[in-house]
N, C-alpha and C. Protein backbone atom coordinates (compact mmCIF):
# COMPACT_ATOMS: atom_id res chain seq x y z
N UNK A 1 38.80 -24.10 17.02
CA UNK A 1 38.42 -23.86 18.40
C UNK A 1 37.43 -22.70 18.45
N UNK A 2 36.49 -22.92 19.38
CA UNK A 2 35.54 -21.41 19.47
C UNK A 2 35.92 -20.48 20.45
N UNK A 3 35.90 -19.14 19.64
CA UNK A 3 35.67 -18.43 20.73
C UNK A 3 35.72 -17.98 21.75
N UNK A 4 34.28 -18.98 22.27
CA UNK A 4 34.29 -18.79 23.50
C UNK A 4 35.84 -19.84 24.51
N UNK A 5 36.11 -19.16 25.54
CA UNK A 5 36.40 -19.18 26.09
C UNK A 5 36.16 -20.49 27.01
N UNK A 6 36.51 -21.93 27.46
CA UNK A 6 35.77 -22.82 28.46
C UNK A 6 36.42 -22.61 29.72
N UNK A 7 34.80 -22.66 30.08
CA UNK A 7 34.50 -22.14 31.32
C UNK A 7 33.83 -20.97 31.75
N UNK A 8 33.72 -19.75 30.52
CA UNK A 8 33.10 -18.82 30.48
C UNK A 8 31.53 -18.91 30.42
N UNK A 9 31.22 -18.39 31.28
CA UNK A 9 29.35 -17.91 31.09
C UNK A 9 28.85 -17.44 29.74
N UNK A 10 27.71 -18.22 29.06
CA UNK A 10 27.62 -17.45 28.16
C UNK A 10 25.91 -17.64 28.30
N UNK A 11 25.52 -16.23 28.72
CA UNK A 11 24.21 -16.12 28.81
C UNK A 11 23.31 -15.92 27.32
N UNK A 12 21.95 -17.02 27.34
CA UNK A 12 21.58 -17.02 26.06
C UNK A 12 20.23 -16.75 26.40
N UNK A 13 19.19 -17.00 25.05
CA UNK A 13 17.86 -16.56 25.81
C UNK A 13 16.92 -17.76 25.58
N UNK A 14 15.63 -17.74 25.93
CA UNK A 14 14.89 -19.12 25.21
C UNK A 14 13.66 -18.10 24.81
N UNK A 15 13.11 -18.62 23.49
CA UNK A 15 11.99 -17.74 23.07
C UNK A 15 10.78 -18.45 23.01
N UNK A 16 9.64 -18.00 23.45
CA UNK A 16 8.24 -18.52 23.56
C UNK A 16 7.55 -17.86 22.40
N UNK A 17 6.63 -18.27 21.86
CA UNK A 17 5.56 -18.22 20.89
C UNK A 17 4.21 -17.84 21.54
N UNK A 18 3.61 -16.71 21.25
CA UNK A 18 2.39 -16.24 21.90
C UNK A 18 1.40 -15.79 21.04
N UNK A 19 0.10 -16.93 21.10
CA UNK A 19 -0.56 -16.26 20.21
C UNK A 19 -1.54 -15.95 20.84
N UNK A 20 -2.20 -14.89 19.56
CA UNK A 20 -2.95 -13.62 20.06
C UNK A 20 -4.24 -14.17 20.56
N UNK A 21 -4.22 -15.47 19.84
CA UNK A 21 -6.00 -15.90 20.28
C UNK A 21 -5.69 -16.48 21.44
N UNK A 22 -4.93 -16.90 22.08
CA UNK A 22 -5.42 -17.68 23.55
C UNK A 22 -4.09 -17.48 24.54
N UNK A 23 -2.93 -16.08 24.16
CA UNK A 23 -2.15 -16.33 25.33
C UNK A 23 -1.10 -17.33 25.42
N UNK A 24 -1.50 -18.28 25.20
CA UNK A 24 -0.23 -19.43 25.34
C UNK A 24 0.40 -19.64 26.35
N UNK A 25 -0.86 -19.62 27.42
CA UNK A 25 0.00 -19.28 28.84
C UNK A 25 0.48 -20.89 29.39
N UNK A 26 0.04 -22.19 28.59
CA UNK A 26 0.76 -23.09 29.02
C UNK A 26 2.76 -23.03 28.85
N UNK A 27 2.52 -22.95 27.39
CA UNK A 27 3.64 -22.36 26.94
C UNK A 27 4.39 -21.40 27.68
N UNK A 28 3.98 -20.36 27.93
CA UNK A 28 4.44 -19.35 28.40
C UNK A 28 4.76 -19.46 30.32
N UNK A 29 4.60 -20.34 30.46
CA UNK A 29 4.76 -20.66 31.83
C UNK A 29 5.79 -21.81 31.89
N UNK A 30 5.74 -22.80 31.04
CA UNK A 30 7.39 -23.75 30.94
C UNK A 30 8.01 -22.69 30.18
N UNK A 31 8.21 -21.74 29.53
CA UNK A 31 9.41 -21.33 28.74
C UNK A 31 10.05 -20.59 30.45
N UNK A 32 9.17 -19.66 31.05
CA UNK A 32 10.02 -19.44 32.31
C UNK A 32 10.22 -19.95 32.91
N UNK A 33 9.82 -21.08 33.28
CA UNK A 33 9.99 -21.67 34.21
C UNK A 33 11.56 -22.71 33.68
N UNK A 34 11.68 -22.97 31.98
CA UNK A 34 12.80 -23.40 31.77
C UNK A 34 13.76 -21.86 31.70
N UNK A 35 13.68 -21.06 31.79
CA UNK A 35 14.63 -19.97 31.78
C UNK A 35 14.80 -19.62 33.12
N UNK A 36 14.34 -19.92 33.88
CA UNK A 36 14.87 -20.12 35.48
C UNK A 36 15.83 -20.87 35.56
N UNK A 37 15.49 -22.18 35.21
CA UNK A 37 16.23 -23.35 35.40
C UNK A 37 17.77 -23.00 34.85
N UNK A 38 17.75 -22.70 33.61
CA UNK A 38 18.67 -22.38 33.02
C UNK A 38 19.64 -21.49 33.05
N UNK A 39 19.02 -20.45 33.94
CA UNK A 39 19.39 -19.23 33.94
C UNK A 39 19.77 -17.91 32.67
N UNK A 40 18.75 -18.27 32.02
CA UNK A 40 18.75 -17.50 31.03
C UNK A 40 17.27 -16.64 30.59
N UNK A 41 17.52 -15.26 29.45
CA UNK A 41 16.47 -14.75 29.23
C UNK A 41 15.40 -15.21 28.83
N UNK A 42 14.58 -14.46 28.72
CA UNK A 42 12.84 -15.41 28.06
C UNK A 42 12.04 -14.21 27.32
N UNK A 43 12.06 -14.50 26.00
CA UNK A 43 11.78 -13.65 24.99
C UNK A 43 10.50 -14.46 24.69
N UNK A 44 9.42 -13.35 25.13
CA UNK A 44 7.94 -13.88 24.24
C UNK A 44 7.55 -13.25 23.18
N UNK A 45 7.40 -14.11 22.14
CA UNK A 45 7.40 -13.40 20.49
C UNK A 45 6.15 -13.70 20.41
N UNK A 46 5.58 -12.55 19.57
CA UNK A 46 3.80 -12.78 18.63
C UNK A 46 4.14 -12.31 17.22
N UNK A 47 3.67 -13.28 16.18
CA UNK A 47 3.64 -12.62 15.01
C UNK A 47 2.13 -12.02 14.65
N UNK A 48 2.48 -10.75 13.75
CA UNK A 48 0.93 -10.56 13.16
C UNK A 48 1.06 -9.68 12.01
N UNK A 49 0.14 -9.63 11.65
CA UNK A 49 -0.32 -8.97 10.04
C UNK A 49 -1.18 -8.09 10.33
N UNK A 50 -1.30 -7.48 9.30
CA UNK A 50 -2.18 -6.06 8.88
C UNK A 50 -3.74 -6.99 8.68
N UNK A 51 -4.78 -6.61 9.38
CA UNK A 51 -6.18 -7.51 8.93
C UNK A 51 -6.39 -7.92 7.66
N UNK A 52 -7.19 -8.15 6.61
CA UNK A 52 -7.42 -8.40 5.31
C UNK A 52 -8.60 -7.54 5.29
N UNK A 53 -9.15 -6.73 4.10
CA UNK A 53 -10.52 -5.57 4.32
C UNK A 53 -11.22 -6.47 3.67
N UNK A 54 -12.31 -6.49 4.55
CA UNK A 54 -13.58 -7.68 4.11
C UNK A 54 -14.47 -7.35 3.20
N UNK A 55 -13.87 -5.81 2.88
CA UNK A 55 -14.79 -4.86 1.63
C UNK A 55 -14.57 -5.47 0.24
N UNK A 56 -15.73 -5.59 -0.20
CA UNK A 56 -15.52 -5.84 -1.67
C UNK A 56 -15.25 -4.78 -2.63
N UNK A 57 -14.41 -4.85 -4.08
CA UNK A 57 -14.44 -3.46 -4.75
C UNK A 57 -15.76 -3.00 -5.27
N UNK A 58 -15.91 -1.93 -5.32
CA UNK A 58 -17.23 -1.43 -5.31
C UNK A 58 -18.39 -1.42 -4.11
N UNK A 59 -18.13 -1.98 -3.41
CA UNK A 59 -18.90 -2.15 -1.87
C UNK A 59 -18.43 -0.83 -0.97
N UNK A 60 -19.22 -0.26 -0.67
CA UNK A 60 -18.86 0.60 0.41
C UNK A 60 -18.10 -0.14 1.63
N UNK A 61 -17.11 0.02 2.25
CA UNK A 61 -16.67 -0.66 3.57
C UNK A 61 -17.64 0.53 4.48
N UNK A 62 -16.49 -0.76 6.30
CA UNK A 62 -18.24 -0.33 7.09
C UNK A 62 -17.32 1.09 7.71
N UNK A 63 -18.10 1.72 8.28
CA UNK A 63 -17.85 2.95 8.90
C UNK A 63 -17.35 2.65 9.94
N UNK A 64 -16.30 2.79 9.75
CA UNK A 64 -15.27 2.46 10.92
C UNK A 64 -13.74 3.30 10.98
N UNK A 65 -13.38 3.72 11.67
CA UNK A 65 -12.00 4.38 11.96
C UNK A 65 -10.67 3.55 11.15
N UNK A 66 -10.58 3.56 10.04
CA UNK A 66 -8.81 2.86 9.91
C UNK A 66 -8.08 3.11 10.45
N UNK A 67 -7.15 1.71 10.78
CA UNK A 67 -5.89 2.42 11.99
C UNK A 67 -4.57 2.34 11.63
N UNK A 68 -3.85 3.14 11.80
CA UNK A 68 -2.42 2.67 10.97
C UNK A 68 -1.70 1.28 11.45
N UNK A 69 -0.65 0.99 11.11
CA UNK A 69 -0.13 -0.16 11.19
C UNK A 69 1.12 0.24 12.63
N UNK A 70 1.40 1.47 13.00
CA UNK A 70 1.50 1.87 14.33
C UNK A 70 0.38 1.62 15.30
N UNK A 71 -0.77 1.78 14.99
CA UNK A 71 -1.69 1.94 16.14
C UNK A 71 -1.96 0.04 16.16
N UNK A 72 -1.91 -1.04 15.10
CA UNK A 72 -2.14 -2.13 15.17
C UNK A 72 -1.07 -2.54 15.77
N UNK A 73 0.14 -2.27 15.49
CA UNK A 73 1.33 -2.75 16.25
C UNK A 73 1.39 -2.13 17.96
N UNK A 74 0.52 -1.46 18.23
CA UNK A 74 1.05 -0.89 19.66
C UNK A 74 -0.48 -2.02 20.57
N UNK A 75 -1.79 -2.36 19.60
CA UNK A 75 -2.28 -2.98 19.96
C UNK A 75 -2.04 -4.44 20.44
N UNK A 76 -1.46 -4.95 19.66
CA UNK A 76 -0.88 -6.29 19.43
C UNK A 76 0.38 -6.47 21.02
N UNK A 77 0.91 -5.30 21.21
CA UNK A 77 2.01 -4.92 21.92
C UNK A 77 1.13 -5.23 23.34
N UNK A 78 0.00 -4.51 23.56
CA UNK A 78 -1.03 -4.68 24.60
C UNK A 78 -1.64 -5.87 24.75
N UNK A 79 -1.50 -6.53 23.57
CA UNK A 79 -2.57 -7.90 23.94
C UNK A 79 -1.49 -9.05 24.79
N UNK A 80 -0.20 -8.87 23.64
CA UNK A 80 1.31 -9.75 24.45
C UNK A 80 1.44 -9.15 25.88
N UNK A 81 1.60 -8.27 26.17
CA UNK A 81 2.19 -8.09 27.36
C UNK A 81 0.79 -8.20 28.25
N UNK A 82 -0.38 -8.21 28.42
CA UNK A 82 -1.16 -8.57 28.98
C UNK A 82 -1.47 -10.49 29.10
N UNK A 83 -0.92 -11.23 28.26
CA UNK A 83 -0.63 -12.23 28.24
C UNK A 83 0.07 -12.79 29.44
N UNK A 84 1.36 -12.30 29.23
CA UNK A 84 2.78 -12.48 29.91
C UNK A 84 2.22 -12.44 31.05
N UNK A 85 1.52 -11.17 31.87
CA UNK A 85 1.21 -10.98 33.14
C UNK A 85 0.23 -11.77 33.67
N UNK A 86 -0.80 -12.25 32.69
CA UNK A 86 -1.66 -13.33 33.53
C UNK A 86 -1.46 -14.63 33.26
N UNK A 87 0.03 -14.80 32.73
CA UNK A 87 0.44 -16.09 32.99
C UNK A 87 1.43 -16.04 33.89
N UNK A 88 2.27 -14.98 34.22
CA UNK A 88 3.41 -15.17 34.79
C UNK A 88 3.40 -14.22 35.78
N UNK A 89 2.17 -13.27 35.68
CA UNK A 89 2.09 -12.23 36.78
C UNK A 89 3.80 -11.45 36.94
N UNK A 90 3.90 -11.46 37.75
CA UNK A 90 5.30 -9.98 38.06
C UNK A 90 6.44 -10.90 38.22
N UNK A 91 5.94 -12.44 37.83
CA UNK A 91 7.53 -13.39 37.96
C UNK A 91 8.67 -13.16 37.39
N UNK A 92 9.99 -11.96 37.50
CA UNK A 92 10.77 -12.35 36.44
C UNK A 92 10.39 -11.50 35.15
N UNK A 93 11.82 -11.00 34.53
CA UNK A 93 11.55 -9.75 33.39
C UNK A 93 11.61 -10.88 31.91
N UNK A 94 10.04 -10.23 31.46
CA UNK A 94 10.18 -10.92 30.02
C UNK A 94 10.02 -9.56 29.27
N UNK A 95 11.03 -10.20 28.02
CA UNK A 95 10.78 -8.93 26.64
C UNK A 95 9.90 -9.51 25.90
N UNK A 96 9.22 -8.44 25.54
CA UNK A 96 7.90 -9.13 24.97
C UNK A 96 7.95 -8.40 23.53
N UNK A 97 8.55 -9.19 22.62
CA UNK A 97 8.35 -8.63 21.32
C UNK A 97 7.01 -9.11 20.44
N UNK A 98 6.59 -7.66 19.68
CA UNK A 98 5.04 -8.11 18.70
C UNK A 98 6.09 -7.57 17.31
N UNK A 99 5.81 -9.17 16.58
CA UNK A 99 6.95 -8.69 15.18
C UNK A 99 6.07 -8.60 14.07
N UNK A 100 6.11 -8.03 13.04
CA UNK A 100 4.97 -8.13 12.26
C UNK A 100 5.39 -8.96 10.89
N UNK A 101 4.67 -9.58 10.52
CA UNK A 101 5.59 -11.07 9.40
C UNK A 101 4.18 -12.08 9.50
N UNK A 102 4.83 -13.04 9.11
CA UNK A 102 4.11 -14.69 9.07
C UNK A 102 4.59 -15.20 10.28
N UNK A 103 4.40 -16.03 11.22
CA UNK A 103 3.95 -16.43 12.45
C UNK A 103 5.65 -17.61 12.33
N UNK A 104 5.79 -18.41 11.34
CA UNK A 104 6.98 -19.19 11.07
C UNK A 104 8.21 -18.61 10.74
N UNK A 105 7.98 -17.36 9.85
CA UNK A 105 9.46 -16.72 9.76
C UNK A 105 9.61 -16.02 10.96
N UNK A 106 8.70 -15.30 12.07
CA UNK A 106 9.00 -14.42 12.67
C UNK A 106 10.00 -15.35 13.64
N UNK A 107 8.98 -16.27 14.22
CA UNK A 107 9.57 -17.41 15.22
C UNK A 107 10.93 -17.89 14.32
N UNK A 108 10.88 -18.11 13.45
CA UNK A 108 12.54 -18.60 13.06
C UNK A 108 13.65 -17.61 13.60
N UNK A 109 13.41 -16.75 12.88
CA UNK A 109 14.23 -15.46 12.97
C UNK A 109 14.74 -15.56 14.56
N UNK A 110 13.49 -15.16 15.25
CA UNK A 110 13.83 -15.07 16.86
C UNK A 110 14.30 -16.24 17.76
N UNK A 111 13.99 -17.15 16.86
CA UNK A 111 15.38 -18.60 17.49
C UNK A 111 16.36 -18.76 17.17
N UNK A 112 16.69 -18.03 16.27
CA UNK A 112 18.00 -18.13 15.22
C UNK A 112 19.12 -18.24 16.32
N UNK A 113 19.28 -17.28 17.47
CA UNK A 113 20.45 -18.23 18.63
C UNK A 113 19.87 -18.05 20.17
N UNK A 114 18.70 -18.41 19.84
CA UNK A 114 17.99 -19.30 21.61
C UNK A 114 18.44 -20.30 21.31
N UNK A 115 18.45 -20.46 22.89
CA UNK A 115 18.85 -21.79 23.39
C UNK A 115 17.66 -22.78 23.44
N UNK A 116 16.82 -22.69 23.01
CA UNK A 116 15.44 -22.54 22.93
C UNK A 116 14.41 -22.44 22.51
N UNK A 117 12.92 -23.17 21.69
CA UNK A 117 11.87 -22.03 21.30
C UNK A 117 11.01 -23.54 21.96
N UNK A 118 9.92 -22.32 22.17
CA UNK A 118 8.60 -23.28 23.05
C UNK A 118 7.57 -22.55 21.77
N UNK A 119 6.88 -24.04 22.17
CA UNK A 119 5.26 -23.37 21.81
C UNK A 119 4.32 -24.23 22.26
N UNK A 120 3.20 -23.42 22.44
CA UNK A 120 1.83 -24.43 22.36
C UNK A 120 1.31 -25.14 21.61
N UNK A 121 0.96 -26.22 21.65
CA UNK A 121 0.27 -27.33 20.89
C UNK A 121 -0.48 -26.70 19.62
N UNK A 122 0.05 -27.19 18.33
CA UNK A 122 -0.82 -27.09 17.00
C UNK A 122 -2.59 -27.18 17.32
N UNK A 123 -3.33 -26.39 16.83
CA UNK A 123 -4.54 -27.30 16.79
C UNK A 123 -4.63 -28.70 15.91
N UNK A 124 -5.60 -29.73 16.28
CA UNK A 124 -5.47 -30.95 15.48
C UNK A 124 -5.83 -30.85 14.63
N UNK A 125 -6.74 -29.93 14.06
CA UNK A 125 -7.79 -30.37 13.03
C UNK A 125 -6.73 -28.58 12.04
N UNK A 126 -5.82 -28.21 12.35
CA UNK A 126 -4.79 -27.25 11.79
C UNK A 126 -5.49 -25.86 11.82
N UNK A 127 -6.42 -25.67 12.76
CA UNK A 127 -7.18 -24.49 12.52
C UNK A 127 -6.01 -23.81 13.04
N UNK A 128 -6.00 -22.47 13.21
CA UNK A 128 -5.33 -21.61 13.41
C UNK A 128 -5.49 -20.51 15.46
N UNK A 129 -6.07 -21.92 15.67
CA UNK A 129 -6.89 -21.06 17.25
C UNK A 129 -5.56 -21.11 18.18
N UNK A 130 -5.58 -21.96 18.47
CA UNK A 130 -3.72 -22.12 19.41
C UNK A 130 -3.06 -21.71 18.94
N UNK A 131 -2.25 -21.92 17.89
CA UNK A 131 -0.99 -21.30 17.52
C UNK A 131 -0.88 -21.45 16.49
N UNK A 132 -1.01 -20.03 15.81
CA UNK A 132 -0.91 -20.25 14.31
C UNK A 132 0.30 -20.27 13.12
N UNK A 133 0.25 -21.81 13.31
CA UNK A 133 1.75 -22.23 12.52
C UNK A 133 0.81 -23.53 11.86
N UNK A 134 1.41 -22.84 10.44
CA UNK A 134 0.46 -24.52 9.87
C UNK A 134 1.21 -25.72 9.67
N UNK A 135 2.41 -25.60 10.00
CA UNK A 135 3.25 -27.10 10.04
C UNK A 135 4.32 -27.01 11.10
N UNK A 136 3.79 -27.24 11.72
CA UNK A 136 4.95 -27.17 13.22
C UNK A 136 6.02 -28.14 12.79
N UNK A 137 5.79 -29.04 11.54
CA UNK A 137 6.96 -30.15 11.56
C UNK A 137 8.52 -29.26 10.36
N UNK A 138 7.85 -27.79 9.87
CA UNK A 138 8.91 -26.79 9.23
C UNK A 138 9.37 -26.20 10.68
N UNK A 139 8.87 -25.72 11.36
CA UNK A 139 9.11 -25.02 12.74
C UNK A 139 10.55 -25.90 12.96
N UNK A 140 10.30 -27.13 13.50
CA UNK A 140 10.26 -28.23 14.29
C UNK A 140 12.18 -28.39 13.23
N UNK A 141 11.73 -28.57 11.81
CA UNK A 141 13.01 -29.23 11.48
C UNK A 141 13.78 -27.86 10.88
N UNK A 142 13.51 -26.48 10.62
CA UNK A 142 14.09 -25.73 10.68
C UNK A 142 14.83 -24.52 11.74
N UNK A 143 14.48 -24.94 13.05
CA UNK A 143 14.91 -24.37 13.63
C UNK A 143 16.31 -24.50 14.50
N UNK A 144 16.95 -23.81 14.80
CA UNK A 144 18.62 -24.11 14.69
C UNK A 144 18.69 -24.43 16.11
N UNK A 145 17.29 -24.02 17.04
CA UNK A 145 17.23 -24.72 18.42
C UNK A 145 16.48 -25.67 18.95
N UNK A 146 16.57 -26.47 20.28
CA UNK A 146 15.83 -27.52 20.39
C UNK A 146 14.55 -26.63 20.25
N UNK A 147 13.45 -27.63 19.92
CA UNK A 147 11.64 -26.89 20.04
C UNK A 147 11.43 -27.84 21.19
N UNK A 148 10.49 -27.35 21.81
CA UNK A 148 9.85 -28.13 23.51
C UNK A 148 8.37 -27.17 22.69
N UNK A 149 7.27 -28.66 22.60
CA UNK A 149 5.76 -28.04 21.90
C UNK A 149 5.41 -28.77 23.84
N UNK A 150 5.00 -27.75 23.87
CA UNK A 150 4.13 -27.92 25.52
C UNK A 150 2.33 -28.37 25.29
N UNK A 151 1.82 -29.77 25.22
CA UNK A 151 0.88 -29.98 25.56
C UNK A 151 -0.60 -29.18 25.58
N UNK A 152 -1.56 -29.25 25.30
CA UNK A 152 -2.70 -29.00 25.84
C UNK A 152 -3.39 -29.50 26.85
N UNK A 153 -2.68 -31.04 27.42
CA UNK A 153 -3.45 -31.07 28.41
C UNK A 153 -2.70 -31.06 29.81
N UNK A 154 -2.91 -31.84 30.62
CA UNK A 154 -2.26 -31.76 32.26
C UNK A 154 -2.15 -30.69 33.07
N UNK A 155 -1.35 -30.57 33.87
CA UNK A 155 -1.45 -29.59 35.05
C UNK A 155 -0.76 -28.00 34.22
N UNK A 156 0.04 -28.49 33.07
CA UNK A 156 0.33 -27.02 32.85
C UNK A 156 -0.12 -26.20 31.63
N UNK A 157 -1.56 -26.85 31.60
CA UNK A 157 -2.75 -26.28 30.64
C UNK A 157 -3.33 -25.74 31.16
N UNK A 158 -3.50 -25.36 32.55
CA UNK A 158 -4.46 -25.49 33.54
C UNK A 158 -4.55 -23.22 33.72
């Protein structure tokens, strides 16, 4: 027997996938709009990495400020939560986590007990512009919650 209790409330969360290149505000607008429904939290996750230095050895790199991996993580932090708001404006409290990892473990991890994970449509041709996961079908069969991949096209692409 579990646990829980039947009949008891058990509030869970659903987690959205936000990437840095385009927002994901289709996505990010059914994940609240299913966490309304549901009555549950709505966790928008971004994964990201440290850049790659385009300097070759022996090449001078360009004159530019290095930034620590605090100042990239507080950036990344600014790009998500500026997301959230011009998709969802002041609708409703989202936590907006920026995790730093590979884009598939981070999202695993953070579904591990949603009720839940959304994302935006793969690109077709697997580029990395929408959402950068290069096999949504590992996403898809490793994740311990339903996946809902929200479309690129119709009214809630828009």
């Amino acid at each position: 027997m579990s646990s829980v209790q039947r009949g008891a409330l058990v509030r869970g969360h659903i987690v959205v996938g936000v990437s840095p290149t385009t927002g994901s505000q289709a996505a990010l607008r059914r994940a609240a709009e299913e966490a309304h429904l549901r009555g549950l939290d709505l966790r928008a996750i971004t994964a990201w990495t440290l850049p790659v230095s385009s300097g070759s050895p022996g090449i001078r790199p360009p004159a530019i400020e290095p930034r620590t991996p605090a100042e990239w993580q507080a950036e990344v932090e600014r790009g998500l939560a500026a997301a959230v708001r011009q998709a969802l404006g002041d609708a409703g409290e989202v936590t907006c986590l920026a995790v730093r990892g590979a884009t598939a473990k981070v999202l695993l991890a953070a579904a591990e007990r949603a009720q839940m994970l959304v994302l935006g449509p793969p690109h077709p041709h697997g580029a990395e512009t929408v959402l950068p996961w290069a096999r949504p079908s590992r996403l898809i069969s490793m994740a311990r919650c339903p996946v809902l991949i929200v479309p690129a096209w119709g009214p809630e692409s828009s």
